[in-house]
N, C-alpha and C. Protein backbone atom coordinates (compact mmCIF):
# COMPACT_ATOMS: atom_id res chain seq x y z
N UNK A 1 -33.19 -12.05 12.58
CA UNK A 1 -32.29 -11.35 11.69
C UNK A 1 -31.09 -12.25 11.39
N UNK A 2 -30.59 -12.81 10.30
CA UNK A 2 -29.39 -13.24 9.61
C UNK A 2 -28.29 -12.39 9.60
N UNK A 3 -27.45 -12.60 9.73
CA UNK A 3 -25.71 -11.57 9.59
C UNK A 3 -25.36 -12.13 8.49
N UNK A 4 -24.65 -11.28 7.89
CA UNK A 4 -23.83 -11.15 6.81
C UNK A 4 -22.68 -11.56 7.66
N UNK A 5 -21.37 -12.62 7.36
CA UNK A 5 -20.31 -12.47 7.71
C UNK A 5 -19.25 -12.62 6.50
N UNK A 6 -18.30 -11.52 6.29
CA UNK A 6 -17.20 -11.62 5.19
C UNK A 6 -16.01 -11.11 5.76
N UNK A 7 -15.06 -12.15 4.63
CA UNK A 7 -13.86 -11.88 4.69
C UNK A 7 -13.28 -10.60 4.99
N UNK A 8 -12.31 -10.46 5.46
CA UNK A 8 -11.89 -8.88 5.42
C UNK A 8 -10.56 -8.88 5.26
N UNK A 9 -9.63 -8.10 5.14
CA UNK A 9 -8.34 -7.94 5.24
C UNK A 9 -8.18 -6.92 4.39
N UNK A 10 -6.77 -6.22 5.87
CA UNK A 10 -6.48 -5.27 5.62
C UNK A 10 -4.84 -4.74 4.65
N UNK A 11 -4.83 -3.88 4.96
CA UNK A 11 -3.55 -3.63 3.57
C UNK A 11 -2.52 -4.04 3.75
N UNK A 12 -2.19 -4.13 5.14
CA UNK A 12 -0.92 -4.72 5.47
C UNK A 12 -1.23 -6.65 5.27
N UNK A 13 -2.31 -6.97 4.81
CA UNK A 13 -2.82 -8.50 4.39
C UNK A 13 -3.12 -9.23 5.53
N UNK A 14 -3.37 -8.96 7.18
CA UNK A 14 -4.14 -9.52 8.01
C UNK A 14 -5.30 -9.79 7.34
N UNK A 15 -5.71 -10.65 7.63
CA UNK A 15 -7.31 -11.67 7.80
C UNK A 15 -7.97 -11.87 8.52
N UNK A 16 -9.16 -10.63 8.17
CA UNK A 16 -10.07 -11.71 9.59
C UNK A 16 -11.80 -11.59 9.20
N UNK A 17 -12.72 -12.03 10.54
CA UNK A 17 -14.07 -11.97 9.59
C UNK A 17 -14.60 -10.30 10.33
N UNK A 18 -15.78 -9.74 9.70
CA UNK A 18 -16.71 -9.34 9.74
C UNK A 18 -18.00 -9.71 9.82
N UNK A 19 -19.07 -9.25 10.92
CA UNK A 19 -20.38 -9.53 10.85
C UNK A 19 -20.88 -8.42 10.39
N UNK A 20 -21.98 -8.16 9.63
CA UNK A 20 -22.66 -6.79 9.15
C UNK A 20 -24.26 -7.80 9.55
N UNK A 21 -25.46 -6.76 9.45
CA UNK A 21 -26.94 -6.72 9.08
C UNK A 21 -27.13 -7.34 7.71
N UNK A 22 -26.23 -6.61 7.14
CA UNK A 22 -26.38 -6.35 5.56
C UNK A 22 -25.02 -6.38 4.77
N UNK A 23 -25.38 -6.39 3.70
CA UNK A 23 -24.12 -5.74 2.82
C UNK A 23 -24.34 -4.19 2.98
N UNK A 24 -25.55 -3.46 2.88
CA UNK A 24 -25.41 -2.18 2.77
C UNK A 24 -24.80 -1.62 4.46
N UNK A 25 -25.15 -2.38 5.38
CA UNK A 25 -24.25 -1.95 7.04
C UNK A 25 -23.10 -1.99 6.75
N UNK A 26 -22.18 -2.89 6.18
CA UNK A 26 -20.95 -3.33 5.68
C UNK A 26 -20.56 -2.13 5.13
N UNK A 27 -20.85 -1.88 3.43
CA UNK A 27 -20.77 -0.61 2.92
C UNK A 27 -20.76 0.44 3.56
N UNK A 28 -21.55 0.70 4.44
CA UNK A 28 -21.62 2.08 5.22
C UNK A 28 -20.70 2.21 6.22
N UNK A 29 -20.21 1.35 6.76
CA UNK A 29 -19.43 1.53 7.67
C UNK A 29 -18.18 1.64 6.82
N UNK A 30 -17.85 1.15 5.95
CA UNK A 30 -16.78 1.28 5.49
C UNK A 30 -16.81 2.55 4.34
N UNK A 31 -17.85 3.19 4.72
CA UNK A 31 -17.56 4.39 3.63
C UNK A 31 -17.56 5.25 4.84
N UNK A 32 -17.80 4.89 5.78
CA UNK A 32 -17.78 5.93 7.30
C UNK A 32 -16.06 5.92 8.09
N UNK A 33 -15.26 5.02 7.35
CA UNK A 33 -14.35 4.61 7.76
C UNK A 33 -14.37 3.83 9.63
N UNK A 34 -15.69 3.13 9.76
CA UNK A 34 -15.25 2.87 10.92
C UNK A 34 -14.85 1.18 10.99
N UNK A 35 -14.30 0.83 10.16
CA UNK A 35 -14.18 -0.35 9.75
C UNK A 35 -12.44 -0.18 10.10
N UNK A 36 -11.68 -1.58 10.98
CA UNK A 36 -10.08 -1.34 11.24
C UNK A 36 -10.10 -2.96 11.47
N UNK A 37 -8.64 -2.72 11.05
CA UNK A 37 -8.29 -4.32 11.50
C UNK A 37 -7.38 -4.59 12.80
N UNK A 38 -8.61 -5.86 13.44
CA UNK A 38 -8.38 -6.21 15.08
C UNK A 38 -6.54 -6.22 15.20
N UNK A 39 -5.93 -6.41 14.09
CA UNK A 39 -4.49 -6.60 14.46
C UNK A 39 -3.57 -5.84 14.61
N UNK A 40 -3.55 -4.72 13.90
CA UNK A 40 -2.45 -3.32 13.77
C UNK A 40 -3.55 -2.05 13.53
N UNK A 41 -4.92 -2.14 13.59
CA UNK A 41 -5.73 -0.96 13.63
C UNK A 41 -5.77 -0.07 12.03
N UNK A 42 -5.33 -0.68 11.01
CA UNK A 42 -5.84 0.09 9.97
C UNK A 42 -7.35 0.17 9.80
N UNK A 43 -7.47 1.19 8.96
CA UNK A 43 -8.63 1.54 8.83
C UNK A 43 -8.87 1.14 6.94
N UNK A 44 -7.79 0.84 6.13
CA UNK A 44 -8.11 0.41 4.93
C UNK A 44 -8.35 -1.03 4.83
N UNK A 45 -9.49 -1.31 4.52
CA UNK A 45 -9.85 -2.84 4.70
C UNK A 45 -10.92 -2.76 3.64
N UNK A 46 -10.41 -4.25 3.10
CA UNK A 46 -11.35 -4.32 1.63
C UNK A 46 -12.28 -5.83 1.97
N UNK A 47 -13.00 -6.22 1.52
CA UNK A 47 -14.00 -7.41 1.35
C UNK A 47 -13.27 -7.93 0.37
N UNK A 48 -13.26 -9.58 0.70
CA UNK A 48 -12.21 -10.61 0.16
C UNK A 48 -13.41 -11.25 -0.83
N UNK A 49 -13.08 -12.02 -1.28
CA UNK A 49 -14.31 -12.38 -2.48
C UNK A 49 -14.42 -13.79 -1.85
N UNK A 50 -15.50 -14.55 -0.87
CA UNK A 50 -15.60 -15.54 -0.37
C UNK A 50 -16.98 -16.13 -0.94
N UNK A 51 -16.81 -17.58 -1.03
CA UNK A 51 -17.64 -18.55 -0.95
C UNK A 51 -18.58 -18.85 -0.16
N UNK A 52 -20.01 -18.96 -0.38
CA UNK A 52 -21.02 -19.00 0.80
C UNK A 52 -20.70 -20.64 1.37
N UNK A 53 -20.86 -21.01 2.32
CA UNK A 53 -20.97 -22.02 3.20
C UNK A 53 -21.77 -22.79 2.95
N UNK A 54 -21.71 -24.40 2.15
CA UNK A 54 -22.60 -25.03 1.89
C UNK A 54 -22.29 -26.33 3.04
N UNK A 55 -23.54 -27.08 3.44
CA UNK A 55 -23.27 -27.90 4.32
C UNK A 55 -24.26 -29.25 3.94
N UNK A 56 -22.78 -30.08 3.42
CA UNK A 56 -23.12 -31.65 2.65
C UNK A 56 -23.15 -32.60 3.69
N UNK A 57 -23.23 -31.80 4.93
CA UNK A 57 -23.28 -33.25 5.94
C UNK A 57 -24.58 -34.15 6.04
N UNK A 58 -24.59 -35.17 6.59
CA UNK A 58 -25.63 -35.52 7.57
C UNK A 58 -26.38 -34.44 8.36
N UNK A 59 -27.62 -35.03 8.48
CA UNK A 59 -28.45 -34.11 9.24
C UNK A 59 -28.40 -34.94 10.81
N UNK A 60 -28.37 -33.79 11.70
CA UNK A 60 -28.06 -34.24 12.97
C UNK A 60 -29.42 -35.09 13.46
N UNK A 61 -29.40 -36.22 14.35
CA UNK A 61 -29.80 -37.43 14.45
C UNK A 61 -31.22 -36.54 14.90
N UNK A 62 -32.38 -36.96 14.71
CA UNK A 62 -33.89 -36.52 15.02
C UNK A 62 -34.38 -35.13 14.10
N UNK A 63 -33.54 -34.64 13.48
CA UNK A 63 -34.13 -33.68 12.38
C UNK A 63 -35.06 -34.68 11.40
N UNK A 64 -36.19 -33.91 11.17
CA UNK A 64 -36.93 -34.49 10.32
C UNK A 64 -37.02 -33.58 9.13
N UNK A 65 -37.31 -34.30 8.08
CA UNK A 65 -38.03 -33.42 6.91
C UNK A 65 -36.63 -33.07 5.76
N UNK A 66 -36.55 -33.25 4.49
CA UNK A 66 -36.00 -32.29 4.24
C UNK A 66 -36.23 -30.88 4.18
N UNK A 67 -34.85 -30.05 4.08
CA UNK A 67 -34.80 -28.61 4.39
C UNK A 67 -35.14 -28.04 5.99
N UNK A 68 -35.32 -28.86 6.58
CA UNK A 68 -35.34 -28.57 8.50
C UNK A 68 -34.19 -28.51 8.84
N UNK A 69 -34.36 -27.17 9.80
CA UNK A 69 -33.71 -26.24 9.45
C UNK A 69 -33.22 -26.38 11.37
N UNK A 70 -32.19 -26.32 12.05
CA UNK A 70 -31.86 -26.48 13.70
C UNK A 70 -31.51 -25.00 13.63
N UNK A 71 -32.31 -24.16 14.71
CA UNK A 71 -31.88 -22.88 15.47
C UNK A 71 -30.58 -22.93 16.05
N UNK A 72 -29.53 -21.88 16.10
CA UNK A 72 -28.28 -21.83 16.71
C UNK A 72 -28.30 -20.46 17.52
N UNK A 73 -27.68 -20.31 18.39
CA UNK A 73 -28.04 -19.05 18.88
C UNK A 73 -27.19 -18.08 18.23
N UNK A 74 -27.03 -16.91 18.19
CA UNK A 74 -25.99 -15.82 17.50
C UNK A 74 -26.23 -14.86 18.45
N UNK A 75 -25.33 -13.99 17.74
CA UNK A 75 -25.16 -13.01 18.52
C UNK A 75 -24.37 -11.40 17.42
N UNK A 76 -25.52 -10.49 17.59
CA UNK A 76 -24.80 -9.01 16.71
C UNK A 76 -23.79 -8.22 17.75
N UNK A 77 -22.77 -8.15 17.89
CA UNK A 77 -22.38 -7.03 18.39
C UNK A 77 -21.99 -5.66 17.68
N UNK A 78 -22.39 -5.06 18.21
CA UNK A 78 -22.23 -3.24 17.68
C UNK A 78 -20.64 -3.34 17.06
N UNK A 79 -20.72 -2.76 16.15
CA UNK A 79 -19.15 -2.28 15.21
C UNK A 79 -17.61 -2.36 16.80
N UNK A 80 -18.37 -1.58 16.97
CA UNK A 80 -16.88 -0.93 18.56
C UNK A 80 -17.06 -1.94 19.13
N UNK A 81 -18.01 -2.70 19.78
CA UNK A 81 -17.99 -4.09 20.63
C UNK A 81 -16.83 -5.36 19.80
N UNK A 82 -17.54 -5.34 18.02
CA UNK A 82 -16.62 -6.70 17.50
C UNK A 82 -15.55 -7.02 17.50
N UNK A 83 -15.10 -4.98 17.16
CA UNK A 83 -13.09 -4.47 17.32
C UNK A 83 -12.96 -4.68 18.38
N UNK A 84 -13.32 -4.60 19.48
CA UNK A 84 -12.78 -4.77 20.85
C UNK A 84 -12.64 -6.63 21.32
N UNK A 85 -14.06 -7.25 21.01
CA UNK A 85 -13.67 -8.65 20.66
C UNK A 85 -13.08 -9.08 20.21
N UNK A 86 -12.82 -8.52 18.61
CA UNK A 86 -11.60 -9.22 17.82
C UNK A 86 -10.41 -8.87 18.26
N UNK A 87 -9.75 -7.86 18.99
CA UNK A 87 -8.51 -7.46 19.34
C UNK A 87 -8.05 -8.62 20.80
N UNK A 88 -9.29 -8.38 21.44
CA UNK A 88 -8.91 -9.19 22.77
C UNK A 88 -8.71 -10.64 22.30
N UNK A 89 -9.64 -11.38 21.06
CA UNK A 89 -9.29 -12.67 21.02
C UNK A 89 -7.51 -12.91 20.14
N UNK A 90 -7.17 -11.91 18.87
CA UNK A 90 -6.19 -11.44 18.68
C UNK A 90 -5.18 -11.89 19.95
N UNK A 91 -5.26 -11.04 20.89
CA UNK A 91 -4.33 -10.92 22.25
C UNK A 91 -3.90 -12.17 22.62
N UNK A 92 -5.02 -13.02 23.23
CA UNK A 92 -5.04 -14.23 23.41
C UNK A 92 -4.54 -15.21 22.62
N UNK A 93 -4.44 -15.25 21.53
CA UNK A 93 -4.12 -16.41 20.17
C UNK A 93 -2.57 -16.25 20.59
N UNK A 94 -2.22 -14.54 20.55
CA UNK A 94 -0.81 -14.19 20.63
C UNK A 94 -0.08 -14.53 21.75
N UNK A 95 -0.64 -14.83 22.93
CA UNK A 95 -0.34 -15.32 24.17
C UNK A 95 -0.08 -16.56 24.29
N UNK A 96 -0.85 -17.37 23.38
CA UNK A 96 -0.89 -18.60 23.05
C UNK A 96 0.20 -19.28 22.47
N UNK A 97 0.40 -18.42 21.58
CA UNK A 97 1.67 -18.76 20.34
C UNK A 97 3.03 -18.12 21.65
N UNK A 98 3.24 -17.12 22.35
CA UNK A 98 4.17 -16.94 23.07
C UNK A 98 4.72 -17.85 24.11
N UNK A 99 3.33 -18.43 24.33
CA UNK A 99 3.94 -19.29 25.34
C UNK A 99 4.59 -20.99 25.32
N UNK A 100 4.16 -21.41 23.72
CA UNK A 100 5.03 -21.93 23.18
C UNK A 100 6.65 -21.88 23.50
N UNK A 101 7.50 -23.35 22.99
CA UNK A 101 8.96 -22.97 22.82
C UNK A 101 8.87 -23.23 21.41
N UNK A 102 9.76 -22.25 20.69
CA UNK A 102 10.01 -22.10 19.40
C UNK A 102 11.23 -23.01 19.53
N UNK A 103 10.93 -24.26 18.66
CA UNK A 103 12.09 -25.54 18.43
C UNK A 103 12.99 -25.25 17.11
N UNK A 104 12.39 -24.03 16.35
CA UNK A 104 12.53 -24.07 15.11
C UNK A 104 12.50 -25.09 13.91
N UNK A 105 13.61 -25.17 13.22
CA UNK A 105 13.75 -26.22 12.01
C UNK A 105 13.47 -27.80 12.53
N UNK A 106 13.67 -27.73 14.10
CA UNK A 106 14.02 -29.14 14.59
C UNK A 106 12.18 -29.70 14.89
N UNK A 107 11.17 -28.93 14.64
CA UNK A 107 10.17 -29.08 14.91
C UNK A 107 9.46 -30.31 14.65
N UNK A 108 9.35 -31.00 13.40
CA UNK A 108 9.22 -32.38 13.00
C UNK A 108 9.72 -33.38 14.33
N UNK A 109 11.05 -33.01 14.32
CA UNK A 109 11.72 -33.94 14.83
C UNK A 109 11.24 -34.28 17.04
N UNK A 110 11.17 -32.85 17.09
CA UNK A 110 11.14 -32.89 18.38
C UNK A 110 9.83 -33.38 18.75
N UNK A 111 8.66 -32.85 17.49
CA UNK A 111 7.38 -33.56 18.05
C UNK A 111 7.49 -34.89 17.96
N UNK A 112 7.83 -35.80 17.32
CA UNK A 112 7.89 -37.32 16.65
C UNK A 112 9.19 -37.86 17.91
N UNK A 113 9.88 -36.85 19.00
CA UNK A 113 10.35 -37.65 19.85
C UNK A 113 9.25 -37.38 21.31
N UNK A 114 8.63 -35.99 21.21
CA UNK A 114 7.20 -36.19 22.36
C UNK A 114 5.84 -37.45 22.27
N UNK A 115 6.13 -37.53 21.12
CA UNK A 115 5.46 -38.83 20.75
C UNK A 115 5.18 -40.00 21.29
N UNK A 116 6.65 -40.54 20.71
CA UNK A 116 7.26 -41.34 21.15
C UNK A 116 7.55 -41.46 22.89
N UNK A 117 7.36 -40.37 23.84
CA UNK A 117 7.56 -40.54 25.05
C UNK A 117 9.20 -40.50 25.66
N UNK A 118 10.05 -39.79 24.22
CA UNK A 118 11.44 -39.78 24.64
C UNK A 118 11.81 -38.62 25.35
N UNK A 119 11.11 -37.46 25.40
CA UNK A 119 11.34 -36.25 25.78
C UNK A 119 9.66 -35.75 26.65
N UNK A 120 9.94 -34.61 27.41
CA UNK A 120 8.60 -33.87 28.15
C UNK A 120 7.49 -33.92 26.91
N UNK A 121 6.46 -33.84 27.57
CA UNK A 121 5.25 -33.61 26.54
C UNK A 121 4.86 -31.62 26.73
N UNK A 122 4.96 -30.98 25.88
CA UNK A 122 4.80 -29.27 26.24
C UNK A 122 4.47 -28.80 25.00
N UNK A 123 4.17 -27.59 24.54
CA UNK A 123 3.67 -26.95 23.58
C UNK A 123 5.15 -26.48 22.97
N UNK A 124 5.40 -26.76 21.78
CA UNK A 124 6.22 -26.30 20.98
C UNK A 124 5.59 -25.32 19.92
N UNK A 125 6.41 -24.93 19.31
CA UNK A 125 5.89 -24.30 18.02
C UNK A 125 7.82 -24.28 16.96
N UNK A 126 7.62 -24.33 15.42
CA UNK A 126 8.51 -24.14 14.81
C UNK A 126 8.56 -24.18 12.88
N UNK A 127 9.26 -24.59 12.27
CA UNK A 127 8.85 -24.70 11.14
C UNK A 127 8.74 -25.99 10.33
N UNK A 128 7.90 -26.85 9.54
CA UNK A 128 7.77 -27.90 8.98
C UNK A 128 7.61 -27.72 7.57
N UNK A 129 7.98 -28.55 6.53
CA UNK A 129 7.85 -28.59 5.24
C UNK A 129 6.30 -28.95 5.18
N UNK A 130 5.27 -29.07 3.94
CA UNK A 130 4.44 -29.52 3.69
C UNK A 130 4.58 -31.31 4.17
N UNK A 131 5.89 -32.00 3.25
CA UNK A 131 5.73 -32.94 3.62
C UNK A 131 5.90 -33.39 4.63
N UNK A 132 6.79 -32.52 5.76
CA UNK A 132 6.98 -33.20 7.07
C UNK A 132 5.63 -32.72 7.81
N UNK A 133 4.78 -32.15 7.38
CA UNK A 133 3.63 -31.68 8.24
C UNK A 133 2.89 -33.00 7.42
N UNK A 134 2.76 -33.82 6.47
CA UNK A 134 2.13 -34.56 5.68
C UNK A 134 2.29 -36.48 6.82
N UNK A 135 3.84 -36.39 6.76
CA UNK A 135 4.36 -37.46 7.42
C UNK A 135 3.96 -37.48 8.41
N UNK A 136 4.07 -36.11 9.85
CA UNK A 136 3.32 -36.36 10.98
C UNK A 136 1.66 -36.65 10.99
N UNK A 137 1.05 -36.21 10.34
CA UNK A 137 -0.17 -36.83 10.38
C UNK A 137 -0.26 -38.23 9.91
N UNK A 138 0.71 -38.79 9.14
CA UNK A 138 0.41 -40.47 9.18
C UNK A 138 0.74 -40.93 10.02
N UNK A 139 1.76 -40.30 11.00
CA UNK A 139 1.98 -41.11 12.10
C UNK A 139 0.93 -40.84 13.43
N UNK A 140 0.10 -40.17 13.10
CA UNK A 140 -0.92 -39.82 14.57
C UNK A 140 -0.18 -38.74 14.83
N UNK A 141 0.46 -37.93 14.74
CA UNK A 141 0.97 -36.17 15.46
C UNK A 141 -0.02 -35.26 14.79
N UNK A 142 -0.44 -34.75 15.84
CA UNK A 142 -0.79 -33.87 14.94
C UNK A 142 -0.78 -32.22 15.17
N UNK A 143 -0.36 -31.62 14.31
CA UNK A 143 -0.17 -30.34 14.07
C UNK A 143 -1.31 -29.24 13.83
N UNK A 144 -1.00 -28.02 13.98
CA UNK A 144 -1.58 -26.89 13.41
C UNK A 144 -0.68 -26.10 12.81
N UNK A 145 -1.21 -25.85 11.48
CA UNK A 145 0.10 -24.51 11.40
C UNK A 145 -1.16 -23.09 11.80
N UNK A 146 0.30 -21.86 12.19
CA UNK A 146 -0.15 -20.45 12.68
C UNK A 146 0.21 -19.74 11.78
N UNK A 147 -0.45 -18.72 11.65
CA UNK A 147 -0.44 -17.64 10.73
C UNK A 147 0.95 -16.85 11.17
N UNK A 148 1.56 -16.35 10.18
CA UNK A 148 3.07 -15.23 10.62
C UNK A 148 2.55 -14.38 11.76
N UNK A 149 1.43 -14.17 11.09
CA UNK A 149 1.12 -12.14 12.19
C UNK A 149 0.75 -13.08 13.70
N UNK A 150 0.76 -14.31 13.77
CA UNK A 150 0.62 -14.80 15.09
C UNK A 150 2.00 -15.04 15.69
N UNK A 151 2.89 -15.15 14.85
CA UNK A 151 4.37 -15.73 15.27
C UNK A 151 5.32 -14.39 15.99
N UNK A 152 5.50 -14.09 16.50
CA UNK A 152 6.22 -12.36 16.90
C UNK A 152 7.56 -12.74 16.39
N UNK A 153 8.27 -14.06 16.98
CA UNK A 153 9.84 -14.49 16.23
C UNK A 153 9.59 -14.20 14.83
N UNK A 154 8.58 -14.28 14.36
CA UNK A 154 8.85 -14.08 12.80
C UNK A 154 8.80 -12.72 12.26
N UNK A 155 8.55 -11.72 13.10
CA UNK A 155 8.34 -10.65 12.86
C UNK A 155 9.53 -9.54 13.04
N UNK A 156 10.72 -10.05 14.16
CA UNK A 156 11.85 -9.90 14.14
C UNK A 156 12.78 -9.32 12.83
């Protein structure tokens, strides 16, 4: 069996995925209202209009043939199992981002002196322009940016 996985997000504009059977499991659940989002628990959640997944890579070394095809394992969990997955991994991301120090504006700066070996090496988090997130990657830093609904200071 193949899963359907789509975009989702809810009204308050969290993002996240869905697995369905089908589009019609999808549909039904969401005409059953048991469809909520892992982040604040609404129950209004719409399907985002996404792009199927095309994959221009290389074929991994000993595949033969074109169109050979490598098994991956998956996994369906029941509607109530995924919300409960997605909330707990939710939790965790948020734990993640907490345990950060928020450097704020000085963020550029403070990573490009952990760098450098002038200060502790530790998990920061704060805010960067495009281009100062542009500049640290030429220099070897490298960044992630986080979503707001991950940031709690920002929610303040």
């Amino acid at each position: 069996m193949s899963l359907k996985v789509f975009d989702l997000q809810c009204e308050s504009g969290h993002v996240f995925e869905g697995w369905f059977g089908s589009l019609e499991n999808y549909e039904s659940q969401q005409a059953g209202g048991l469809l909520s989002c892992p982040v604040c628990g609404s129950h209004k959640v719409d399907k985002k209009l996404s792009a199927p997944r095309v994959n221009t890579g290389a074929k991994p070394e000993g595949e033969a043939g074109k169109g050979a095809q490598r098994a991956v394992p998956v996994a369906a969990p029941a509607g109530a199992q995924m919300a409960r997955l997605q909330a707990e991994i939710m939790r965790q991301l948020r734990q993640m981002v907490r345990s950060t120090e928020n450097v704020g504006d000085r963020f550029a700066a403070e990573a490009r002196r952990m760098h450098a070996g002038e200060t502790e090496e530790r998990a920061i988090r704060g805010t960067a322009t495009q281009q100062e997130r542009a500049s640290l990657a030429e220099e070897g830093i490298t960044v992630m940016p986080i979503p707001d609904f991950l940031d709690d200071d920002r929610l303040q």
